[in-house]
N, C-alpha and C. Protein backbone atom coordinates (compact mmCIF):
# COMPACT_ATOMS: atom_id res chain seq x y z
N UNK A 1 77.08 42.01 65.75
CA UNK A 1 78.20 41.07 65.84
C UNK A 1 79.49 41.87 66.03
N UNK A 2 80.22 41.43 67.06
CA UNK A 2 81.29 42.27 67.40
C UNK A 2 82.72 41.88 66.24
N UNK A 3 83.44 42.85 65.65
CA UNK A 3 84.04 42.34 64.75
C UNK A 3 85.55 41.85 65.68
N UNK A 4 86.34 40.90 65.59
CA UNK A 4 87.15 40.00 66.07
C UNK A 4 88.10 39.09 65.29
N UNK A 5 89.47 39.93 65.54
CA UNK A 5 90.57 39.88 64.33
C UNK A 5 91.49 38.39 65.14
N UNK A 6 91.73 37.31 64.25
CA UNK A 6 92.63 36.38 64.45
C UNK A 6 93.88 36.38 63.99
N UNK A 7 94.43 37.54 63.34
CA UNK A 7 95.49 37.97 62.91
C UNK A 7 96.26 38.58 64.09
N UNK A 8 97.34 38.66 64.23
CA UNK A 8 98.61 39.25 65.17
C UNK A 8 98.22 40.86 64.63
N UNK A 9 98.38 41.58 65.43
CA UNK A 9 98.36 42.97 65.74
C UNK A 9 99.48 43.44 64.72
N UNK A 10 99.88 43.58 64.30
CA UNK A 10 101.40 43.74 63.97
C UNK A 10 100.57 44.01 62.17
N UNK A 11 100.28 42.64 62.53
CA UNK A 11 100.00 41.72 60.90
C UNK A 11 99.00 42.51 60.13
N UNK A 12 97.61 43.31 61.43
CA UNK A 12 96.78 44.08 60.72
C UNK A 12 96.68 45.07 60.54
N UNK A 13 97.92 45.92 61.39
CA UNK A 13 98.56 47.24 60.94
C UNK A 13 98.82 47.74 59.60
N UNK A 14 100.17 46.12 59.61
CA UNK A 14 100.95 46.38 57.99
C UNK A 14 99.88 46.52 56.95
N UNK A 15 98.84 45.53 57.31
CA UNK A 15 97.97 45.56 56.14
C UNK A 15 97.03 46.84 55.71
N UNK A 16 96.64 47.38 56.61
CA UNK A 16 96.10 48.64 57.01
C UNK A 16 96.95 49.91 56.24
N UNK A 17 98.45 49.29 56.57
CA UNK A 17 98.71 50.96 56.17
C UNK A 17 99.06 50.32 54.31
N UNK A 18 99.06 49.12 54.26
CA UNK A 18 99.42 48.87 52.44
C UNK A 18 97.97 49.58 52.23
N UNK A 19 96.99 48.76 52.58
CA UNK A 19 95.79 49.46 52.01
C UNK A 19 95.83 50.85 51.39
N UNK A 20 96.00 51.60 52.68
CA UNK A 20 96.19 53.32 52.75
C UNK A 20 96.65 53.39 51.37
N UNK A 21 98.38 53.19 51.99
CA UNK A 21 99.19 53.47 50.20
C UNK A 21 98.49 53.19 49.12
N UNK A 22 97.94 52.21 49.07
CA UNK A 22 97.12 51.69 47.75
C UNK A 22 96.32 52.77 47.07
N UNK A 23 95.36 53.10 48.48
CA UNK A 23 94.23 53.75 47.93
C UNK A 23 95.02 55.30 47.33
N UNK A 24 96.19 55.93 48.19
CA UNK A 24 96.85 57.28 47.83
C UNK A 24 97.65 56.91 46.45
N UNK A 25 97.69 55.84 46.00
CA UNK A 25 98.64 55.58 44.68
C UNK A 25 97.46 55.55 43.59
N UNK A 26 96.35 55.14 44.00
CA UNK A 26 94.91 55.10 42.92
C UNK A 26 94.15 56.69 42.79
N UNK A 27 94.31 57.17 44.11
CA UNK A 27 93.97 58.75 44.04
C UNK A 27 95.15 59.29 43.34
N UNK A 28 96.02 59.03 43.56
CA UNK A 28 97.18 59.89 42.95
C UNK A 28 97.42 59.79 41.54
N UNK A 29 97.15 58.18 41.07
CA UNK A 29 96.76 58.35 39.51
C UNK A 29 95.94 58.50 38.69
N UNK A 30 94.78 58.45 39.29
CA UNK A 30 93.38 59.23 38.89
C UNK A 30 93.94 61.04 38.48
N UNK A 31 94.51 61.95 39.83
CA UNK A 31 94.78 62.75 39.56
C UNK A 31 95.48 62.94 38.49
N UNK A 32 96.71 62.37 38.38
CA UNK A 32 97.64 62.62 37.46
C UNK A 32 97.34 62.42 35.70
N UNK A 33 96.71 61.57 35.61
CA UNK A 33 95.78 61.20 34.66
C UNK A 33 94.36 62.73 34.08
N UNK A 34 93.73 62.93 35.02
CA UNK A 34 93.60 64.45 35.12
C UNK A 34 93.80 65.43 34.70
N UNK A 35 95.23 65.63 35.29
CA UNK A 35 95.77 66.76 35.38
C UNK A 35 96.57 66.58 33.52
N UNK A 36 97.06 65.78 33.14
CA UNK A 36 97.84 65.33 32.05
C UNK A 36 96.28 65.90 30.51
N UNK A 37 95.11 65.19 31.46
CA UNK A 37 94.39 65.21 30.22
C UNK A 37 94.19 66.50 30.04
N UNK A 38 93.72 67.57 31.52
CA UNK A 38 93.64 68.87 31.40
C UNK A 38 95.12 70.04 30.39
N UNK A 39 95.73 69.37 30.72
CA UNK A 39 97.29 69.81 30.18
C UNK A 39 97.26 69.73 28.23
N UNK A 40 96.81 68.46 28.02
CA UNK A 40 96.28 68.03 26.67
C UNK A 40 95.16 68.93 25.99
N UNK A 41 94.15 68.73 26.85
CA UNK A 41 92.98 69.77 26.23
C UNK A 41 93.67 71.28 26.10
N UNK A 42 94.34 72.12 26.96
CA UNK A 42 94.83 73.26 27.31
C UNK A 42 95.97 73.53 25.65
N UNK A 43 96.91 72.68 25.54
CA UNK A 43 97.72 72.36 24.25
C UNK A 43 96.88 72.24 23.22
N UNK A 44 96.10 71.74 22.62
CA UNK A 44 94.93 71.26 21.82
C UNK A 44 94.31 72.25 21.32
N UNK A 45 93.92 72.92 22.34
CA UNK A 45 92.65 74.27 22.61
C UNK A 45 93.73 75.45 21.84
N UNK A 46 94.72 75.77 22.63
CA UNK A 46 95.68 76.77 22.24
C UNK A 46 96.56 76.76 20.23
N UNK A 47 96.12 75.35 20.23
CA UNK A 47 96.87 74.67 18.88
C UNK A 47 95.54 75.68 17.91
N UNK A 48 94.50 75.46 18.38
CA UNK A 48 93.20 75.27 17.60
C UNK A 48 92.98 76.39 17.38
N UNK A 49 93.38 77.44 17.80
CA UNK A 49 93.47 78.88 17.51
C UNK A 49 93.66 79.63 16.58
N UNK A 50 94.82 78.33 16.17
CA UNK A 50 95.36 78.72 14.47
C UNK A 50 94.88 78.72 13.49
N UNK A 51 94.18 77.14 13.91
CA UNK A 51 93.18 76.84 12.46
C UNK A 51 92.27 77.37 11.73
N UNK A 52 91.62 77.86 12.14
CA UNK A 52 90.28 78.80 11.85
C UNK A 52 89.07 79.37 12.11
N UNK A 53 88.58 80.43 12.25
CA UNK A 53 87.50 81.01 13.69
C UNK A 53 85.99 80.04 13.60
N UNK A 54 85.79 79.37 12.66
CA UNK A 54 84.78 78.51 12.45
C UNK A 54 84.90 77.29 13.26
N UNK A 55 85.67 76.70 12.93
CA UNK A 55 86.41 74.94 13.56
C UNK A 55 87.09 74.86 14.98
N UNK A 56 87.43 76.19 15.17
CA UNK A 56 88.18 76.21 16.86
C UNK A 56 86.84 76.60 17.91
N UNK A 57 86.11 76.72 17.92
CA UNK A 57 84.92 76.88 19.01
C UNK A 57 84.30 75.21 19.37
N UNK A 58 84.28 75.05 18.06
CA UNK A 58 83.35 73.41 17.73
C UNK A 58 84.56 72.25 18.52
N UNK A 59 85.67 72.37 18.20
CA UNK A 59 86.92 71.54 18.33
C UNK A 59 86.91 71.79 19.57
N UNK A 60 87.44 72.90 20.60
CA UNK A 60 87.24 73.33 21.95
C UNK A 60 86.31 72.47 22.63
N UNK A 61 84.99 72.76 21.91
CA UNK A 61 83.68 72.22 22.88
C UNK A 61 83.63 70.47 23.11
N UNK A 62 83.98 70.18 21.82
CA UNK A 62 84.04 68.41 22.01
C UNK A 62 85.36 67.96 22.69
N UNK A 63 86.59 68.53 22.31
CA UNK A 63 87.60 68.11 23.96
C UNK A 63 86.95 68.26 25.14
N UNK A 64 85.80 69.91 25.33
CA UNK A 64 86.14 69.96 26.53
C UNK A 64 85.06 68.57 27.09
N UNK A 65 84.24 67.98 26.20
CA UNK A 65 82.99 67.48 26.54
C UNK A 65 83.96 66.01 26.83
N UNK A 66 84.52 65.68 25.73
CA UNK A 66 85.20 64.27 26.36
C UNK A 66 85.63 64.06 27.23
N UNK A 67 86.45 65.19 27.74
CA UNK A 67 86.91 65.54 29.21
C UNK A 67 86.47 64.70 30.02
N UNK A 68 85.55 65.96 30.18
CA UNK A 68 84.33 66.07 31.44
C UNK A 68 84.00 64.60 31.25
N UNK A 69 83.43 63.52 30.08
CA UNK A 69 82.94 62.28 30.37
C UNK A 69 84.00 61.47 30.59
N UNK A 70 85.41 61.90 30.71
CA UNK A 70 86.54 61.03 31.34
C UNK A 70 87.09 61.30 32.38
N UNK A 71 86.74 62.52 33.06
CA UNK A 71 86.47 62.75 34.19
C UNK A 71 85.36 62.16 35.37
N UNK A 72 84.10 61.82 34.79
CA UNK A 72 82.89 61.57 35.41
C UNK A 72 83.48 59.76 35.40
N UNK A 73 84.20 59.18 34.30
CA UNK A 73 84.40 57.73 33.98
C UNK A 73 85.30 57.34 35.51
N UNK A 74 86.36 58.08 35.47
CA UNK A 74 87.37 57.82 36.80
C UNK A 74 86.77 58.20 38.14
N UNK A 75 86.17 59.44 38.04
CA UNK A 75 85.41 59.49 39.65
C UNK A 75 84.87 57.87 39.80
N UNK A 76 83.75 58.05 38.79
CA UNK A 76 82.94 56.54 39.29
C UNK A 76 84.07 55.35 39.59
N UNK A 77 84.56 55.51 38.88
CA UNK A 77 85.75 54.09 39.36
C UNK A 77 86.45 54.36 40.24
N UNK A 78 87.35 55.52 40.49
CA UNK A 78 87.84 55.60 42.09
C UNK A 78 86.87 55.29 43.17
N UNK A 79 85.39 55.81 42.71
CA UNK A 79 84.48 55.36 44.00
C UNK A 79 83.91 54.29 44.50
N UNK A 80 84.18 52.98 42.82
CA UNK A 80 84.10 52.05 42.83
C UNK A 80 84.90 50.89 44.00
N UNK A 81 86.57 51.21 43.71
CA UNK A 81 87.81 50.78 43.86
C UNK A 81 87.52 51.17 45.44
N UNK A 82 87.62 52.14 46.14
CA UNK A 82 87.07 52.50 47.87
C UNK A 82 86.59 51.68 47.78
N UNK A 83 85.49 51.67 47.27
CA UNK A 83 84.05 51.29 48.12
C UNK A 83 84.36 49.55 48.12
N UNK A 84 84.95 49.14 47.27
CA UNK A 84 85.72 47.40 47.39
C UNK A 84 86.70 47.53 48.27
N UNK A 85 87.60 47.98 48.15
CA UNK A 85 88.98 48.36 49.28
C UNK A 85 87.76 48.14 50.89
N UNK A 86 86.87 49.16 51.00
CA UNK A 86 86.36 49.05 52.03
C UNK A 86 85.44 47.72 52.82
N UNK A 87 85.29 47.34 51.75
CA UNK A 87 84.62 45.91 51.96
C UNK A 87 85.62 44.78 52.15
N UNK A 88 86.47 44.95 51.62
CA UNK A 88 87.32 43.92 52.01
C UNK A 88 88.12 44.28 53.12
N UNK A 89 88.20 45.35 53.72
CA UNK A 89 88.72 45.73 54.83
C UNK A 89 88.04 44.95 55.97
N UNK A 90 86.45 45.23 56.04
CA UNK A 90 85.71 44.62 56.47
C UNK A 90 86.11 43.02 57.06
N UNK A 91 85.65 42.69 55.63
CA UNK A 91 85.91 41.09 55.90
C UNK A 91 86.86 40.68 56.63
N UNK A 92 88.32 41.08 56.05
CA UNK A 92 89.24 40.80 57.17
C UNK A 92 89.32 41.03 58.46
N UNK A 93 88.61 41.81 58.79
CA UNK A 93 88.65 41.98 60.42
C UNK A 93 87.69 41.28 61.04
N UNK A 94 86.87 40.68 60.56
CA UNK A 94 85.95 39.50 61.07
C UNK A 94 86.75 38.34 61.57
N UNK A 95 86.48 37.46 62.45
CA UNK A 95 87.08 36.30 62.64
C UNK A 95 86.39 34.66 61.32
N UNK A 96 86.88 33.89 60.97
CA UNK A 96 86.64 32.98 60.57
C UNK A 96 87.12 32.04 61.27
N UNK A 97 86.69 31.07 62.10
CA UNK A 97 86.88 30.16 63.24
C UNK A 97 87.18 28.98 62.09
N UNK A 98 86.70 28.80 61.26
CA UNK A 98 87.17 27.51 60.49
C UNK A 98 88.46 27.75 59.77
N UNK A 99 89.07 28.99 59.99
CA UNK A 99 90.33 29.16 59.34
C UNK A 99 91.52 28.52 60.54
N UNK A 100 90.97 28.83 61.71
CA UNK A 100 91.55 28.81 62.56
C UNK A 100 91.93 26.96 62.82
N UNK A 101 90.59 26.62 62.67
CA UNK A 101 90.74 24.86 63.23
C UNK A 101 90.99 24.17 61.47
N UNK A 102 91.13 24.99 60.58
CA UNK A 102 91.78 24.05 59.31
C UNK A 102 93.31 24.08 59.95
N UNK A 103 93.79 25.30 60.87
CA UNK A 103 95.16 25.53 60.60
C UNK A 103 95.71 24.52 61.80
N UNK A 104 94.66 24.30 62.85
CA UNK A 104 94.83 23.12 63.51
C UNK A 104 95.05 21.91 63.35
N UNK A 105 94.35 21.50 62.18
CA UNK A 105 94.29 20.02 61.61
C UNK A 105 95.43 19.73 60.83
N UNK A 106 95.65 20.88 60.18
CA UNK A 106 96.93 20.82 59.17
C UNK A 106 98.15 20.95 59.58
N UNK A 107 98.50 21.61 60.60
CA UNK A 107 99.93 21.66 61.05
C UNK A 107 100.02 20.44 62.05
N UNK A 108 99.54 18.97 62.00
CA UNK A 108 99.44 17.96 62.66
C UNK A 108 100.43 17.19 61.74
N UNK A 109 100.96 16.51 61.74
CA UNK A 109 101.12 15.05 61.04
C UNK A 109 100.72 13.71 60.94
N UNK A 110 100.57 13.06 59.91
CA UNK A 110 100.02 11.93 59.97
C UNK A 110 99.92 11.06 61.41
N UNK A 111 100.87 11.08 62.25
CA UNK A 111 101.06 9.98 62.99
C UNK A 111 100.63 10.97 64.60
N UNK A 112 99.79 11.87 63.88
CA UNK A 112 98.86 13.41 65.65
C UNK A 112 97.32 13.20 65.28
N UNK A 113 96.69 13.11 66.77
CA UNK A 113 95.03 12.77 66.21
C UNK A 113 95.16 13.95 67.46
N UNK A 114 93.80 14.84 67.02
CA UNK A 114 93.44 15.97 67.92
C UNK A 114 92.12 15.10 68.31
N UNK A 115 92.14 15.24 70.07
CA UNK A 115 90.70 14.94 70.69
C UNK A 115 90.02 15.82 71.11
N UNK A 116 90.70 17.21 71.79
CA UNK A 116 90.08 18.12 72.04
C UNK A 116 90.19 19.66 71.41
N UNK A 117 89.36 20.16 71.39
CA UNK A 117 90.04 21.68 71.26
C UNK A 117 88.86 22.85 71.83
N UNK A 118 89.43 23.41 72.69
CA UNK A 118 88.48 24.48 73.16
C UNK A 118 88.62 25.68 73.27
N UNK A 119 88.17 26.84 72.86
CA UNK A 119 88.12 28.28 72.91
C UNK A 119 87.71 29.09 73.76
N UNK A 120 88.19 29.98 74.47
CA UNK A 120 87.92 30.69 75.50
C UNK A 120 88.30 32.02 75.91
N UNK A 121 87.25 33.26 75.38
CA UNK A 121 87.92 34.52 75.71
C UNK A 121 89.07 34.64 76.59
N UNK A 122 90.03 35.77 76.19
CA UNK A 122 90.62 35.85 77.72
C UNK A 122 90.28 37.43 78.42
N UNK A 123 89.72 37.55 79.80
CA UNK A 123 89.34 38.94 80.02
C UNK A 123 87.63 38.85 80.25
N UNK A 124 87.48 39.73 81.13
CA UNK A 124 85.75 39.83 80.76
C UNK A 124 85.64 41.05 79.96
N UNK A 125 85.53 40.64 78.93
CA UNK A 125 84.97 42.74 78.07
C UNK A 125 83.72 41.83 77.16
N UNK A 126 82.95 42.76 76.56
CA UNK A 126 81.73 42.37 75.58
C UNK A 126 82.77 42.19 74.43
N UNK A 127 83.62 41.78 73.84
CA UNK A 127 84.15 42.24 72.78
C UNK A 127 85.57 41.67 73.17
N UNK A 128 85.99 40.36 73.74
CA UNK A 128 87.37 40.23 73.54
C UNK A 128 88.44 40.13 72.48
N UNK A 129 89.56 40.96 73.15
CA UNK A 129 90.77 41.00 71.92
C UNK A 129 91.55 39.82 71.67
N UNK A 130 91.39 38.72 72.74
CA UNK A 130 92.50 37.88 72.80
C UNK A 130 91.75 36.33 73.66
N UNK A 131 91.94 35.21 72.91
CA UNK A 131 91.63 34.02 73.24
C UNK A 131 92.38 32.88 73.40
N UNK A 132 91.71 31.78 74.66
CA UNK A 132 92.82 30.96 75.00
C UNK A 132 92.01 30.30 73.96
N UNK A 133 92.94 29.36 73.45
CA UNK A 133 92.69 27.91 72.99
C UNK A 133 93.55 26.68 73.56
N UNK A 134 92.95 26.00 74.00
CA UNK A 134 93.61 24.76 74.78
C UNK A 134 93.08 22.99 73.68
N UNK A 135 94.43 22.83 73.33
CA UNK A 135 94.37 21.40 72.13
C UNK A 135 94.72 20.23 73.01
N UNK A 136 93.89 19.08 72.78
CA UNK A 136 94.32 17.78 73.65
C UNK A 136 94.49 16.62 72.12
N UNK A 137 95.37 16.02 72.18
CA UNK A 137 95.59 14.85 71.46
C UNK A 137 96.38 13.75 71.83
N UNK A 138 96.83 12.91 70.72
CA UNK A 138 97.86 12.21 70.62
C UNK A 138 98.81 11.76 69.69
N UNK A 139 99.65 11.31 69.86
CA UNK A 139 100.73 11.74 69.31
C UNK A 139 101.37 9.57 68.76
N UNK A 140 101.93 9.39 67.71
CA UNK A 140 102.65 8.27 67.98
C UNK A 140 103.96 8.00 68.77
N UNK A 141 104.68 9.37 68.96
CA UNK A 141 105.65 9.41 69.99
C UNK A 141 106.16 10.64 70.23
N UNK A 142 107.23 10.80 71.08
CA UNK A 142 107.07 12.58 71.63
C UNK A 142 107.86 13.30 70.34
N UNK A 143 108.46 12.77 69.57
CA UNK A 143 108.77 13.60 68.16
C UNK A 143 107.72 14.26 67.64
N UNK A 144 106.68 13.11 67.63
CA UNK A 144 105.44 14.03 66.99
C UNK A 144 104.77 15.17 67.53
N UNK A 145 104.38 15.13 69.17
CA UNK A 145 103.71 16.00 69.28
C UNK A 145 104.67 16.93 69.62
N UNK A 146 105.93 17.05 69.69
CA UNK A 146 106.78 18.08 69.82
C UNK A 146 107.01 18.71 68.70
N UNK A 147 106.96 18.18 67.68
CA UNK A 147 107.22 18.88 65.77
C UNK A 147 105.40 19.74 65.57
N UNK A 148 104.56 18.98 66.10
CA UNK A 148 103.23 19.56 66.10
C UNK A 148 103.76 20.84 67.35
N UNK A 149 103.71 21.07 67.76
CA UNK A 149 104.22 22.26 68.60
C UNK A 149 105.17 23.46 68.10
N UNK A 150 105.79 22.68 67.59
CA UNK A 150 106.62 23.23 66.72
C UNK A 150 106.26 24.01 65.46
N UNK A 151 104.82 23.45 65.05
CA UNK A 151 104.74 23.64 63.87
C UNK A 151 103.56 24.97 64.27
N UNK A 152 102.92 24.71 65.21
CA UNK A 152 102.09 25.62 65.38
C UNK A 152 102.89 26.73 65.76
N UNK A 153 104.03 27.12 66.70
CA UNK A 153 104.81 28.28 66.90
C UNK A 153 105.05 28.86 64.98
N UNK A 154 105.52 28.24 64.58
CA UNK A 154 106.22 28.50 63.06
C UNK A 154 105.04 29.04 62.31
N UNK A 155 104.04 28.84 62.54
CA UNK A 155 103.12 29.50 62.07
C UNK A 155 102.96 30.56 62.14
N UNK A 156 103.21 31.47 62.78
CA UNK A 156 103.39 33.15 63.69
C UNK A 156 101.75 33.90 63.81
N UNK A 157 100.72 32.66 63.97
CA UNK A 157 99.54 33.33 64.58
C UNK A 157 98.98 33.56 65.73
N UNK A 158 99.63 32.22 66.51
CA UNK A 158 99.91 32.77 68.19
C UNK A 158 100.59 33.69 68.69
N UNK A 159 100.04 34.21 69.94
CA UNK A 159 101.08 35.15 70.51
C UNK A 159 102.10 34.07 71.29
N UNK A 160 100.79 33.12 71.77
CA UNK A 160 102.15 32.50 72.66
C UNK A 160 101.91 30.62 72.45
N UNK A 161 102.53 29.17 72.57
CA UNK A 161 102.24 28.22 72.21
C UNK A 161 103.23 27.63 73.09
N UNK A 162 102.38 27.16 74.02
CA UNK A 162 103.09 26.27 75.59
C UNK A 162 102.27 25.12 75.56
N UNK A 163 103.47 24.19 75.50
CA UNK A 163 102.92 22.58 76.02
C UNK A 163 102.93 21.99 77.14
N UNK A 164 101.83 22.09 77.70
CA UNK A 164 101.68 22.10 79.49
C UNK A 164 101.83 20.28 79.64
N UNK A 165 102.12 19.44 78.86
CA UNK A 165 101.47 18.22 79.21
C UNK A 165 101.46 17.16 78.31
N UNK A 166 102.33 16.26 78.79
CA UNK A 166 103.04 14.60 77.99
C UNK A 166 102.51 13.69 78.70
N UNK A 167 101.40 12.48 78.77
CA UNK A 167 102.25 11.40 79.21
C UNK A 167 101.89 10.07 78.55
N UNK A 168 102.52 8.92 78.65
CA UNK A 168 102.49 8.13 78.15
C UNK A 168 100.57 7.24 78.40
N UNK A 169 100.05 7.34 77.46
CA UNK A 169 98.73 6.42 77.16
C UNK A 169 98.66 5.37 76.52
N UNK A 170 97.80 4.39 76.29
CA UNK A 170 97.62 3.30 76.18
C UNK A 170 96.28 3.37 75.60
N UNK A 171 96.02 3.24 73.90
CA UNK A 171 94.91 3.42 73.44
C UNK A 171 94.55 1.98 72.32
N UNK A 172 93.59 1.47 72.81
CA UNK A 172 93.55 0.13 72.03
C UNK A 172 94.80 -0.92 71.89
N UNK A 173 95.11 -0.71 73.36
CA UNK A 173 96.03 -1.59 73.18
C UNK A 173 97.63 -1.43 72.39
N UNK A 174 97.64 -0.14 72.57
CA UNK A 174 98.73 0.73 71.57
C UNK A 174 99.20 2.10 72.88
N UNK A 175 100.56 1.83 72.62
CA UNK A 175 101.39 2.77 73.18
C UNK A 175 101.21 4.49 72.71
N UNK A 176 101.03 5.27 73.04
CA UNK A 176 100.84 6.55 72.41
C UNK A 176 101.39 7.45 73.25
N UNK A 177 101.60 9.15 73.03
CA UNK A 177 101.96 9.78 74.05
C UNK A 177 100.57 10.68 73.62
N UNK A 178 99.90 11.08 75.01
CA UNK A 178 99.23 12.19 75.17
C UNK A 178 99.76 13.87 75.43
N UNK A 179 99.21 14.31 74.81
CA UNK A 179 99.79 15.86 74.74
C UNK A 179 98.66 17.23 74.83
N UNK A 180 99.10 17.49 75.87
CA UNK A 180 97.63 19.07 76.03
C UNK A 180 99.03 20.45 75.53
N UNK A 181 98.32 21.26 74.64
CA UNK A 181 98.90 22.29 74.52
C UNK A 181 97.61 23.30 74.57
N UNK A 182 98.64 24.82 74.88
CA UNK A 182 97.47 25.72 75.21
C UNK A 182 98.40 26.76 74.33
N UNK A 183 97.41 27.49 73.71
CA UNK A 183 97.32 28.50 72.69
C UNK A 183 96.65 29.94 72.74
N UNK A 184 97.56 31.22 72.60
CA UNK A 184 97.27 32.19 72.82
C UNK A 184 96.64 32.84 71.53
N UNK A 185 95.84 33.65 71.09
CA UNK A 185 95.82 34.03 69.91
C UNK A 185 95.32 35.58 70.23
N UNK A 186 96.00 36.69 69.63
CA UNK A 186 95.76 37.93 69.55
C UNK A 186 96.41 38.57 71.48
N UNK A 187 96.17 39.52 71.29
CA UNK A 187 96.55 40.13 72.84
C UNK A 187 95.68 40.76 73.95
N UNK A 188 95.56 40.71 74.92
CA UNK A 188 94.44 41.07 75.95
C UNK A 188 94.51 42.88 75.77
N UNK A 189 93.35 43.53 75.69
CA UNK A 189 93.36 44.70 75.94
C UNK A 189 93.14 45.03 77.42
N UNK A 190 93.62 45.93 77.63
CA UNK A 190 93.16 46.43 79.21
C UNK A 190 93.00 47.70 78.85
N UNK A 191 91.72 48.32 79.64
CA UNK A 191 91.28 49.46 79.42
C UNK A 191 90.91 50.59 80.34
């Protein structure tokens, strides 16, 4: 399955490089944490010198042992914390098509019925970056499907959101305006 991002380019950068930071702020306090405990044992060890040649070997050996098992505690959990970071990286770069047509239904208003909606690579590649979507409905008057237009630009998941098409219909005997809009989502690669 080819993985296929519905997010703006822009959008999965930023997220990409928070990730990064994330993960260099969790390595970085793992280390520091570390380095602090090594610093502790080192103070401790040097303290223990004083006390007496019996009790400072024994005292030494069990810091250094707690250490080491609070050392082995944070590896596993930094490798934990990746290895989720990485999975959810994952996920997001998958497409979810029902995210896409909830966000359709919802940026409508009461008085907008969607009749059509169709999806359509743009480009021939095995793997497109960028898809048309073309929406057909109706509207109770051109406020509506113009605020529905509106509402889908305001959304900032299209690249681009052009309304090719108004005209006045007649549905059950009821005045309506018909409205085709066409919808860009993500950007064409050329290669």
């Amino acid at each position: 399955m080819s993985a296929l991002n519905l997010l703006p380019a822009p959008l999965v950068e930023r997220r990409l490089r928070t990730r990064r930071l994330a993960r260099w702020v969790v390595v970085t306090g793992v280390m520091s944490v570390l380095a602090l405990t090594a610093g502790l044992a080192l103070r401790i060890s040097s303290s223990s010198l004083v006390l007496g040649d019996g009790t400072r070997l024994e005292t030494v050996m069990l810091q250094a042992q707690a250490q080491t098992d609070e050392i082995a505690r944070l590896r596993a959990e930094t490798s934990n914390l990746a290895r989720r970071a990485d999975i959810a990286a994952e996920v997001k770069l998958r497409p979810d098509w029902s995210l896409l047509l909830a966000l359709l239904a919802e940026s409508r208003d009461e008085g907008v019925v969607l009749r059509r909606i169709s999806l359509e690579p743009v480009g021939r590649t095995l793997s497109p970056s960028a898809f048309q979507i073309d929406v057909a409905g109706l509207a109770q008057n051109m406020q509506g499907a113009q605020a529905y237009v509106i509402a889908l630009e305001e959304s900032g998941i299209f690249e681009s959101v052009r309304l090719n098409d108004t005209s006045r219909v007649t549905v059950n005997n009821t005045e309506a305006i018909g409205f085709a809009v066409t919808l860009q989502l993500g950007q064409e690669v050329t290669r």
